[in-house]
N, C-alpha and C. Protein backbone atom coordinates (compact mmCIF):
# COMPACT_ATOMS: atom_id res chain seq x y z
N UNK A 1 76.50 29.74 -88.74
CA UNK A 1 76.73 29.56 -90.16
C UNK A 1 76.43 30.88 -90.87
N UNK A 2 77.04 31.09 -91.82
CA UNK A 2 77.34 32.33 -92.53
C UNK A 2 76.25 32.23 -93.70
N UNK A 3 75.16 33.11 -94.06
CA UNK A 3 74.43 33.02 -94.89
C UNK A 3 73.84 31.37 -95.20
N UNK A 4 72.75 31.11 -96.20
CA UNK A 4 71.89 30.16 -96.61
C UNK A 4 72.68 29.25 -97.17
N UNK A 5 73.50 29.68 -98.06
CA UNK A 5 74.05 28.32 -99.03
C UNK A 5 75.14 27.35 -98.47
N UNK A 6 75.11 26.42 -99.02
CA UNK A 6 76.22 25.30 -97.97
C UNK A 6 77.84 26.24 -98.26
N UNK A 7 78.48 25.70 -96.71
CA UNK A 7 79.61 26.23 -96.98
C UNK A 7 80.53 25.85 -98.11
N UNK A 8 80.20 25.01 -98.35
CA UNK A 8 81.58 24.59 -99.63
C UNK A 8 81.08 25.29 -100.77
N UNK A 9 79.86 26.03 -101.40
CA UNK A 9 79.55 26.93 -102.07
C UNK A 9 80.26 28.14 -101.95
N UNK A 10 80.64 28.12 -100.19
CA UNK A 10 81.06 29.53 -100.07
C UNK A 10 82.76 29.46 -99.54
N UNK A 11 83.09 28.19 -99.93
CA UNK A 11 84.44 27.93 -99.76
C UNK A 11 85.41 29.07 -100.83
N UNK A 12 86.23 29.03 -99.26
CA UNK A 12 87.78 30.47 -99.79
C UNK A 12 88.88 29.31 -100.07
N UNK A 13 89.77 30.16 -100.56
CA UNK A 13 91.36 29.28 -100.97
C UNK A 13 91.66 29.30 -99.55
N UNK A 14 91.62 30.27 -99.04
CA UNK A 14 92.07 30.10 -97.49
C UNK A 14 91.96 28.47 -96.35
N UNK A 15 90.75 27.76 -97.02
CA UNK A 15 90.19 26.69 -95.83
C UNK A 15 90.65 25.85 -97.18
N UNK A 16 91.25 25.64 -97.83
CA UNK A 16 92.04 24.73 -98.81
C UNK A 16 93.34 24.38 -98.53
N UNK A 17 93.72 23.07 -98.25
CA UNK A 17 95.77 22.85 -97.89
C UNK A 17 95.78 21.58 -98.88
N UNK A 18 95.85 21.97 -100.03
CA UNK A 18 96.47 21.30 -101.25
C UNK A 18 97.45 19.81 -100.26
N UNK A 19 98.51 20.23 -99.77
CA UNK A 19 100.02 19.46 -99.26
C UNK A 19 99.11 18.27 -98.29
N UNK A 20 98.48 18.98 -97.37
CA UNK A 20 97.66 18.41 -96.29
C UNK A 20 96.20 17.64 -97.08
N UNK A 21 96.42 17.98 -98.39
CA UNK A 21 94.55 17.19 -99.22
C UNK A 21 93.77 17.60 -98.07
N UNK A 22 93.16 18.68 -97.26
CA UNK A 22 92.02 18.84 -96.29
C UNK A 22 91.50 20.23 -97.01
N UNK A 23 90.26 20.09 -97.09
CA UNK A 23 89.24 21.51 -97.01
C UNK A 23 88.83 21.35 -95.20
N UNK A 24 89.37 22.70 -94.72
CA UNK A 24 89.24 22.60 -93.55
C UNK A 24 88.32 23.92 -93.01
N UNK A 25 86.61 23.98 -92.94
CA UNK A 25 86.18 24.82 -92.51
C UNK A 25 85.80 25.38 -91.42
N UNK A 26 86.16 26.76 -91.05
CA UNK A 26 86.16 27.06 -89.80
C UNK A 26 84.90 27.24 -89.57
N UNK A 27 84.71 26.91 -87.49
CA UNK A 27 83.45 26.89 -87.25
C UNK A 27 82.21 27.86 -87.44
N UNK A 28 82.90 29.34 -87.75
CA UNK A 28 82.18 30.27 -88.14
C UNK A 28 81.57 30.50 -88.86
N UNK A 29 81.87 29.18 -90.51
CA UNK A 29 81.30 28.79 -91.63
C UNK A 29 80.58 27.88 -91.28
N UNK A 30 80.35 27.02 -90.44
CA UNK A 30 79.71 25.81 -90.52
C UNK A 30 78.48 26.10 -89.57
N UNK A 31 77.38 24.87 -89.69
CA UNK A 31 76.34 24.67 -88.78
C UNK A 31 76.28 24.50 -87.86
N UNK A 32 77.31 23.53 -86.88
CA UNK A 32 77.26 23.27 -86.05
C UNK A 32 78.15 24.22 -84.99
N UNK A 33 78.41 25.28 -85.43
CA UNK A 33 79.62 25.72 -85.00
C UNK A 33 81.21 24.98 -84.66
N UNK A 34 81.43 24.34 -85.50
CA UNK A 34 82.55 24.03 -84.84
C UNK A 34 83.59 23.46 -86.39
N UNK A 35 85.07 23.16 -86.19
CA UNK A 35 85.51 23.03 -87.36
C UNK A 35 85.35 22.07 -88.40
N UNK A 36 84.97 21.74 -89.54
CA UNK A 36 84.28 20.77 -90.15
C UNK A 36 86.15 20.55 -91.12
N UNK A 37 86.54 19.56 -90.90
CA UNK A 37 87.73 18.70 -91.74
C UNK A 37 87.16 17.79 -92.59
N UNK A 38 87.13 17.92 -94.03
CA UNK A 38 87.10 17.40 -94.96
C UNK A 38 88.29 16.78 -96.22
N UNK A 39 88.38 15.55 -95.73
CA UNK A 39 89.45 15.01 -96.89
C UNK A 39 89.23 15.01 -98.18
N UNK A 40 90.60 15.43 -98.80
CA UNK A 40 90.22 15.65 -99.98
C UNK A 40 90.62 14.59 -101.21
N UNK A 41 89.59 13.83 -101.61
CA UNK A 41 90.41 12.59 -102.86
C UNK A 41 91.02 12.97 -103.64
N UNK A 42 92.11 11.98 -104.20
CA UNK A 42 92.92 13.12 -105.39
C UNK A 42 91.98 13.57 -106.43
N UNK A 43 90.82 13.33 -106.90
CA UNK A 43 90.22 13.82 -107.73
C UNK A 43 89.73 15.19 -107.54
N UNK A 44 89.38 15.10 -106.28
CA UNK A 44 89.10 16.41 -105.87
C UNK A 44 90.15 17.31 -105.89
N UNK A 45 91.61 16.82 -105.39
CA UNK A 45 92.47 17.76 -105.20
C UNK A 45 92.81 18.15 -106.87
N UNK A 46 92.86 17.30 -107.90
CA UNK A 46 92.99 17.66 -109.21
C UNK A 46 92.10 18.89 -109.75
N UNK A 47 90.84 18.66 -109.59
CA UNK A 47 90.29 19.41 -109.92
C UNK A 47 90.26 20.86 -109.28
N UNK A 48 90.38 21.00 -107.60
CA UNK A 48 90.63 21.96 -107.32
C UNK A 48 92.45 22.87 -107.78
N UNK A 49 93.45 22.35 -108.62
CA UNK A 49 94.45 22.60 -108.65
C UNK A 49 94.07 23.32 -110.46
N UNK A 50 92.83 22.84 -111.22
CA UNK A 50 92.55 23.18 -112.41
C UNK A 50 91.86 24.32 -112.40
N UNK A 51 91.24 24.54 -111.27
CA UNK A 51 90.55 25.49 -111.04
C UNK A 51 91.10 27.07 -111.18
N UNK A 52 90.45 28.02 -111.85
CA UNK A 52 91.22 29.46 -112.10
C UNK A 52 90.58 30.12 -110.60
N UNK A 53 92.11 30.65 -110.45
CA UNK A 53 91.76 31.91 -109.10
C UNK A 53 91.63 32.77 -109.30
N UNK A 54 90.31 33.29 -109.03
CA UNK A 54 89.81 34.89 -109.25
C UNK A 54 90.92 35.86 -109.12
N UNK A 55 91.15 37.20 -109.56
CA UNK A 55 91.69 38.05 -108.97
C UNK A 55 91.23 39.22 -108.13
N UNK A 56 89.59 38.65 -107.95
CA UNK A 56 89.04 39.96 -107.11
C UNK A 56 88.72 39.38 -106.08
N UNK A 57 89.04 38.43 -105.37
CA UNK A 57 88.82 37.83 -103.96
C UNK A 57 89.13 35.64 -103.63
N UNK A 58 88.44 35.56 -102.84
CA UNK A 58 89.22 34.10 -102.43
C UNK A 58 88.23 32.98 -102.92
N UNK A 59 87.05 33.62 -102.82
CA UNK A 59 85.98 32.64 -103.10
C UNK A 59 86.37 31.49 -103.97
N UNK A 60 86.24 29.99 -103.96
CA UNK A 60 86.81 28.88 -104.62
C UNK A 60 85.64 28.90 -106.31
N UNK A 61 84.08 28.82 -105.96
CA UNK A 61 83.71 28.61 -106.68
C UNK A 61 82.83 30.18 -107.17
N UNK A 62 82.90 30.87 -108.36
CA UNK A 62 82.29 32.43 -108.16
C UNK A 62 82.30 32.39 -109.89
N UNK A 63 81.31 33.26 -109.78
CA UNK A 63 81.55 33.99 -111.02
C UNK A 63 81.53 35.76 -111.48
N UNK A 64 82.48 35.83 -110.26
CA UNK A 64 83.10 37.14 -110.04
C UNK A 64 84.50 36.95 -109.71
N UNK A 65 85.02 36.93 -110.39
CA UNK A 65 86.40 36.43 -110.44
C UNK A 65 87.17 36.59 -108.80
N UNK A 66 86.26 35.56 -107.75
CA UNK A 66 86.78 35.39 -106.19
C UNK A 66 86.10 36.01 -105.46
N UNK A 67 84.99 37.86 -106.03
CA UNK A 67 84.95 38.05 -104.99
C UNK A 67 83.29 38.20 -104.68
N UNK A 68 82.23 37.33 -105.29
CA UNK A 68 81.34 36.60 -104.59
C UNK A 68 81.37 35.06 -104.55
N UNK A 69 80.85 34.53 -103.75
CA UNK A 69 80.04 33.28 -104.13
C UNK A 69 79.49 32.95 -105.39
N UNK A 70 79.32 31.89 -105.88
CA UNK A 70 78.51 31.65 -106.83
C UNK A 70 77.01 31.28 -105.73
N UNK A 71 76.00 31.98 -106.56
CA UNK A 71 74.56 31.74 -105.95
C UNK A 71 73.76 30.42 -106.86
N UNK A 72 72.64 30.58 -106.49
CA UNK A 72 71.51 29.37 -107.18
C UNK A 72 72.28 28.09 -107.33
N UNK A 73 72.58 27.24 -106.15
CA UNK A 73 72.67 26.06 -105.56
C UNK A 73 71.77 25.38 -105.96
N UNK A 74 70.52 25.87 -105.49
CA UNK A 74 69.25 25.21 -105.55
C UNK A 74 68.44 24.92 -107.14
N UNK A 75 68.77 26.47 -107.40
CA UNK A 75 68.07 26.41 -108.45
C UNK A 75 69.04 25.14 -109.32
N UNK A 76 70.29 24.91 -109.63
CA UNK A 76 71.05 24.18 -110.06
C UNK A 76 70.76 22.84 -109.91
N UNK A 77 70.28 22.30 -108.45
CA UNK A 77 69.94 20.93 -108.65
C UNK A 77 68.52 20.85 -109.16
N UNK A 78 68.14 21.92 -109.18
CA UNK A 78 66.12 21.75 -109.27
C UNK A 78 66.71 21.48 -111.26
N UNK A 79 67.40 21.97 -112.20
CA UNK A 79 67.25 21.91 -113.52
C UNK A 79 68.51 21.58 -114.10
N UNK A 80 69.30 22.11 -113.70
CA UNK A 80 70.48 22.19 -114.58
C UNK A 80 71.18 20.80 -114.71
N UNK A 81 71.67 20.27 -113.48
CA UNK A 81 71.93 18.89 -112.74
C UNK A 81 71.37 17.74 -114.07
N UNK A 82 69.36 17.62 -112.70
CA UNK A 82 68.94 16.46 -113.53
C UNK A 82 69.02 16.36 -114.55
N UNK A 83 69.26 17.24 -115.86
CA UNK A 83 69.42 18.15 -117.36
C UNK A 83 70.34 16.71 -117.71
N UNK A 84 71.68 17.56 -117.34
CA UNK A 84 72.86 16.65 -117.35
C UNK A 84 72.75 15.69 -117.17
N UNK A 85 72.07 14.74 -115.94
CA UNK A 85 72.05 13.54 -116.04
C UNK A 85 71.38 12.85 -116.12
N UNK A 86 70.14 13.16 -116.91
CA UNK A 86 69.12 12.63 -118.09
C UNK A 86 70.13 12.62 -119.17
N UNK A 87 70.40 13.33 -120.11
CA UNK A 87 71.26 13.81 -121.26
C UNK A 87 72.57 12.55 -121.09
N UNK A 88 73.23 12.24 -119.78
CA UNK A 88 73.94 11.20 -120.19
C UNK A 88 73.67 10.09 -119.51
N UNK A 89 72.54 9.64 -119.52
CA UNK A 89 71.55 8.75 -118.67
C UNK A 89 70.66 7.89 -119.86
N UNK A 90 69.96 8.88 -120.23
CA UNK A 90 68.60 9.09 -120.73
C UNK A 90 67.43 8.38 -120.46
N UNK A 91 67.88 8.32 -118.85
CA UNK A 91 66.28 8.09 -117.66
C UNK A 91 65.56 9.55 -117.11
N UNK A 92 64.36 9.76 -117.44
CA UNK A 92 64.10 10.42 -116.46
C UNK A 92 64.17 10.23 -115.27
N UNK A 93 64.10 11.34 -114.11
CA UNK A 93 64.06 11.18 -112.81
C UNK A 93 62.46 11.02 -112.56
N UNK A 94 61.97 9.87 -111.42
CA UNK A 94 60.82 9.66 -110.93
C UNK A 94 60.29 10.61 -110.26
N UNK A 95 61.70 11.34 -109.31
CA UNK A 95 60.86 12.23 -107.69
C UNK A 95 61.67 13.73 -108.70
N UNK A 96 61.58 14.55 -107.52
CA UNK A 96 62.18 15.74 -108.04
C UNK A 96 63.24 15.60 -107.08
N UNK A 97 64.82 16.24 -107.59
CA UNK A 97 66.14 16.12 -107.44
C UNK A 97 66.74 17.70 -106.76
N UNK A 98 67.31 16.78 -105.29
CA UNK A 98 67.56 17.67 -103.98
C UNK A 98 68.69 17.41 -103.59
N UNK A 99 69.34 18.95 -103.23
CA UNK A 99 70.78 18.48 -102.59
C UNK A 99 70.90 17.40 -101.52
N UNK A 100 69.65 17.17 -101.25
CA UNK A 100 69.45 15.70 -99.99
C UNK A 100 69.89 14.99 -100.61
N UNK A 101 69.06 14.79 -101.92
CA UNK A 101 69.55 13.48 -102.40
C UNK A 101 70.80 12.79 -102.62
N UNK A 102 72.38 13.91 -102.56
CA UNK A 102 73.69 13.85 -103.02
C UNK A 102 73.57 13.17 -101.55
N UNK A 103 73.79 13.68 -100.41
CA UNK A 103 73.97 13.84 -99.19
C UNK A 103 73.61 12.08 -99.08
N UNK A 104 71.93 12.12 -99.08
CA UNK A 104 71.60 10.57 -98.62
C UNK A 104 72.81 9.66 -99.27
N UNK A 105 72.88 9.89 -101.12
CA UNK A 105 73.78 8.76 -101.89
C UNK A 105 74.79 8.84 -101.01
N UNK A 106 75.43 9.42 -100.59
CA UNK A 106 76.88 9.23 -100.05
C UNK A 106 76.79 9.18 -98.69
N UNK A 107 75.93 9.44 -97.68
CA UNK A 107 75.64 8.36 -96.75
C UNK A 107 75.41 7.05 -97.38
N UNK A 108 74.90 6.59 -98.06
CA UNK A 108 74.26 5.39 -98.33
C UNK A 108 75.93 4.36 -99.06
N UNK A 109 76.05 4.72 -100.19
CA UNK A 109 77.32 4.27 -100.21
C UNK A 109 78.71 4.17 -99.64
N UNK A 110 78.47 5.00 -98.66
CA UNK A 110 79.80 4.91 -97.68
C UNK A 110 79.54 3.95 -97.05
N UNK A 111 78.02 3.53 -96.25
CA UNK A 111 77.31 2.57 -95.60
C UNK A 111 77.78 1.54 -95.58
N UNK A 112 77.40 1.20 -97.67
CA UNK A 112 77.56 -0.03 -97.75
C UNK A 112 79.00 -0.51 -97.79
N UNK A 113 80.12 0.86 -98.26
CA UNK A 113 81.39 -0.06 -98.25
C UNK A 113 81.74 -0.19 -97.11
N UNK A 114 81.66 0.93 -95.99
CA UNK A 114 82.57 0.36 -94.49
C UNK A 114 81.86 0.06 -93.50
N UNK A 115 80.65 -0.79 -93.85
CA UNK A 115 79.76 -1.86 -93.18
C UNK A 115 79.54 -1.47 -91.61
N UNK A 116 79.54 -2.65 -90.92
CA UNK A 116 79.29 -2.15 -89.32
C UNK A 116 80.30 -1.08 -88.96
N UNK A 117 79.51 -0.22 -87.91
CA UNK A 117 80.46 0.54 -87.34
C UNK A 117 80.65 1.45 -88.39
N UNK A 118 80.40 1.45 -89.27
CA UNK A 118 80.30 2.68 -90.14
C UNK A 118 79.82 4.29 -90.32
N UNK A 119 78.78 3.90 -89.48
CA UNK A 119 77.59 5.30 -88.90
C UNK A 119 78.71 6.59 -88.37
N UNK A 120 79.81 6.21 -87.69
CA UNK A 120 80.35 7.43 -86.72
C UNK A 120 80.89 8.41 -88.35
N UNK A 121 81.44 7.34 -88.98
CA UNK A 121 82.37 7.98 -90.09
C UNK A 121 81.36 8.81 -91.11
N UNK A 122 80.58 7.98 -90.93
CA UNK A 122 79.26 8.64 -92.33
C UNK A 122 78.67 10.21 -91.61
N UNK A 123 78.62 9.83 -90.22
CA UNK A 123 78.29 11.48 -89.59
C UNK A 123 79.63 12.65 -89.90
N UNK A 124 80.72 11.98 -89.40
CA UNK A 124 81.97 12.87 -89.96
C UNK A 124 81.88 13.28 -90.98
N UNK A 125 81.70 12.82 -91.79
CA UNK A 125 81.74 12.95 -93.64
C UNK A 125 80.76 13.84 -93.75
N UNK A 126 79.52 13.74 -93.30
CA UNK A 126 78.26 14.65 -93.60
C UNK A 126 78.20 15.68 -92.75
N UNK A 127 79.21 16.00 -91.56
CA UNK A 127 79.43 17.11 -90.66
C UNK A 127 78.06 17.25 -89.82
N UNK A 128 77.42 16.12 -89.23
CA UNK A 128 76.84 15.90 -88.34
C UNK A 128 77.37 15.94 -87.22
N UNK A 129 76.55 17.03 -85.85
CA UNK A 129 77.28 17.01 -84.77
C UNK A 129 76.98 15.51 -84.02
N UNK A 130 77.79 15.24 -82.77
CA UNK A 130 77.19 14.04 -81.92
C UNK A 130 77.44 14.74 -80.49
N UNK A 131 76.29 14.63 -80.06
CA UNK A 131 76.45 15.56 -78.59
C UNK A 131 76.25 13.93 -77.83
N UNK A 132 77.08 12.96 -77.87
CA UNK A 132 76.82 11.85 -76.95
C UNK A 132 78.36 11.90 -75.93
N UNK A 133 78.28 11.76 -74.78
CA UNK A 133 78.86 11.63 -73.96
C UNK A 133 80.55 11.34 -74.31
N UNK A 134 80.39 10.40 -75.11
CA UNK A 134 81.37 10.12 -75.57
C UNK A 134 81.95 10.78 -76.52
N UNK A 135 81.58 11.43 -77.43
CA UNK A 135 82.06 12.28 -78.20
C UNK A 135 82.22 13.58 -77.24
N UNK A 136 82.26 13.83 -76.36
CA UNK A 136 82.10 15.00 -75.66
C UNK A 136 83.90 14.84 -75.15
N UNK A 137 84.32 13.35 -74.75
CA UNK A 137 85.59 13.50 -73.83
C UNK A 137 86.97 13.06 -75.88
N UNK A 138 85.91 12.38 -76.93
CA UNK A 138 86.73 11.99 -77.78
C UNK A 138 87.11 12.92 -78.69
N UNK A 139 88.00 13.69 -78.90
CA UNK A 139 88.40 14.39 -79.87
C UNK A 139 89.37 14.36 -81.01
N UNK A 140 88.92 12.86 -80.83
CA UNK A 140 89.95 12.57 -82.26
C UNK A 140 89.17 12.62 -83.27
N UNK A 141 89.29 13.27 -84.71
CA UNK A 141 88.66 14.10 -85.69
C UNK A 141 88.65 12.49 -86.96
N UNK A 142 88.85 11.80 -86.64
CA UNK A 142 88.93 10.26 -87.79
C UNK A 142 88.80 10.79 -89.54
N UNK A 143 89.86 11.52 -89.78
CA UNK A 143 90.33 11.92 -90.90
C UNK A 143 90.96 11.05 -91.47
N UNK A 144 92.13 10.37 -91.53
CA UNK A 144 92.45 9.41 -91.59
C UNK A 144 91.18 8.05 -92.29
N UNK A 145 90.68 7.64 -91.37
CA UNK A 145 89.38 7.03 -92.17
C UNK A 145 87.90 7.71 -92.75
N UNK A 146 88.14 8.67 -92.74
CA UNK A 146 87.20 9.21 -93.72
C UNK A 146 87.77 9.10 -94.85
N UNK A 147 89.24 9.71 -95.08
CA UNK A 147 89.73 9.41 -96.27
C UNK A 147 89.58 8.67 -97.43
N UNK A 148 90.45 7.15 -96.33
CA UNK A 148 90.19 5.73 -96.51
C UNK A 148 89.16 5.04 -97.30
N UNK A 149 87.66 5.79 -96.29
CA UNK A 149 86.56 5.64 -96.85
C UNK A 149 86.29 6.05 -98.32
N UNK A 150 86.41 7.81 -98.12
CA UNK A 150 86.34 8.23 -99.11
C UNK A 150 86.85 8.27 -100.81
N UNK A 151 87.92 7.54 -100.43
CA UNK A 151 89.06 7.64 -101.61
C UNK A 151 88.56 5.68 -102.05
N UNK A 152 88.49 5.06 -100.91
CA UNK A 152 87.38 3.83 -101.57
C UNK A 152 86.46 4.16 -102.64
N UNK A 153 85.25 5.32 -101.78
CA UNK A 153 84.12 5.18 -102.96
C UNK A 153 84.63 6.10 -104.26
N UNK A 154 85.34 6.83 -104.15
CA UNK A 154 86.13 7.65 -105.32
C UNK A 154 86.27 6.58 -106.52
N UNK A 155 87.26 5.18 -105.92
CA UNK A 155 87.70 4.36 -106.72
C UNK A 155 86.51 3.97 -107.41
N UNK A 156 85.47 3.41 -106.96
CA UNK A 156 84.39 2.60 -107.23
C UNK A 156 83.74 3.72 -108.05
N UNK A 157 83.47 4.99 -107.73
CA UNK A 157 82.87 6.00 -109.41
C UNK A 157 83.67 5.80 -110.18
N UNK A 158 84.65 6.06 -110.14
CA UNK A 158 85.82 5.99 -111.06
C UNK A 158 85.96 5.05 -111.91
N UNK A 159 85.41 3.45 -111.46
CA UNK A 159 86.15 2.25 -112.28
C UNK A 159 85.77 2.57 -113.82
């Protein structure tokens, strides 16, 4: 993996296929080494199509018009975030607020919509490796139902 911050921080237009809806990152970006396929909901694909392209490099999200990263991830969920969603909440937060916490919610709600048998897809989604035997001879990438999944819980923020 390429530097500290998650790759989709450090996502290029390059690992973007609009036609195909996939953010598709190569293993050289990712943790586990290997290629991480991410479906993209149309919301996502909307928003990435609103999005302005730098003219000084590829970078998706920057505030150098493409050609860094945008930095302070962290610092962003530690203030800026909970900010926002106190402000259209107006609960405080009990614990203090971690990119875990995005991660767990959407394990957790994927959980509950595609019930048993759900676990393989929720690791896909979260780009968890599985070094089990079986995943060793299966290389089918279950994009297709991540989608499925995904574009489910899309609906359900959305209503």
């Amino acid at each position: 993996m390429i530097g500290n911050s998650p790759p989709t921080a450090r996502a290029l237009w390059s690992w973007v296929d609009l036609k195909q809806k996939l953010l598709i990152i190569p293993a050289e970006a990712y943790k586990t080494d290997h290629i991480h396929v991410i479906p993209l909901v149309p919301e996502a694909v909307a928003i990435l199509k609103s999005i302005h392209k730098g003219s000084e490099g590829e970078y998706i999200l920057s505030s150098t018009e493409g050609a860094k990263p945008i930095r302070g991830i962290g610092k962003f969920y530690r203030t800026r975030l909970p900010r926002e969603i106190i402000a259209c909440t107006g609960s405080e937060f009990s614990m203090p607020f971690t990119s875990h916490d995005l991660r767990r919610t959407v394990a957790t709600r994927l959980g509950e919509s595609l019930g048993v048998g759900g676990e393989q897809l929720i690791k896909k989604v979260l780009g968890h490796s599985d070094g089990s035997v079986t995943a060793i001879y299966n290389r089918y990438g279950y994009v297709k139902e991540m989608r499925a999944g995904l574009e489910a819980w899309a609906r359900e923020l959305t209503k």
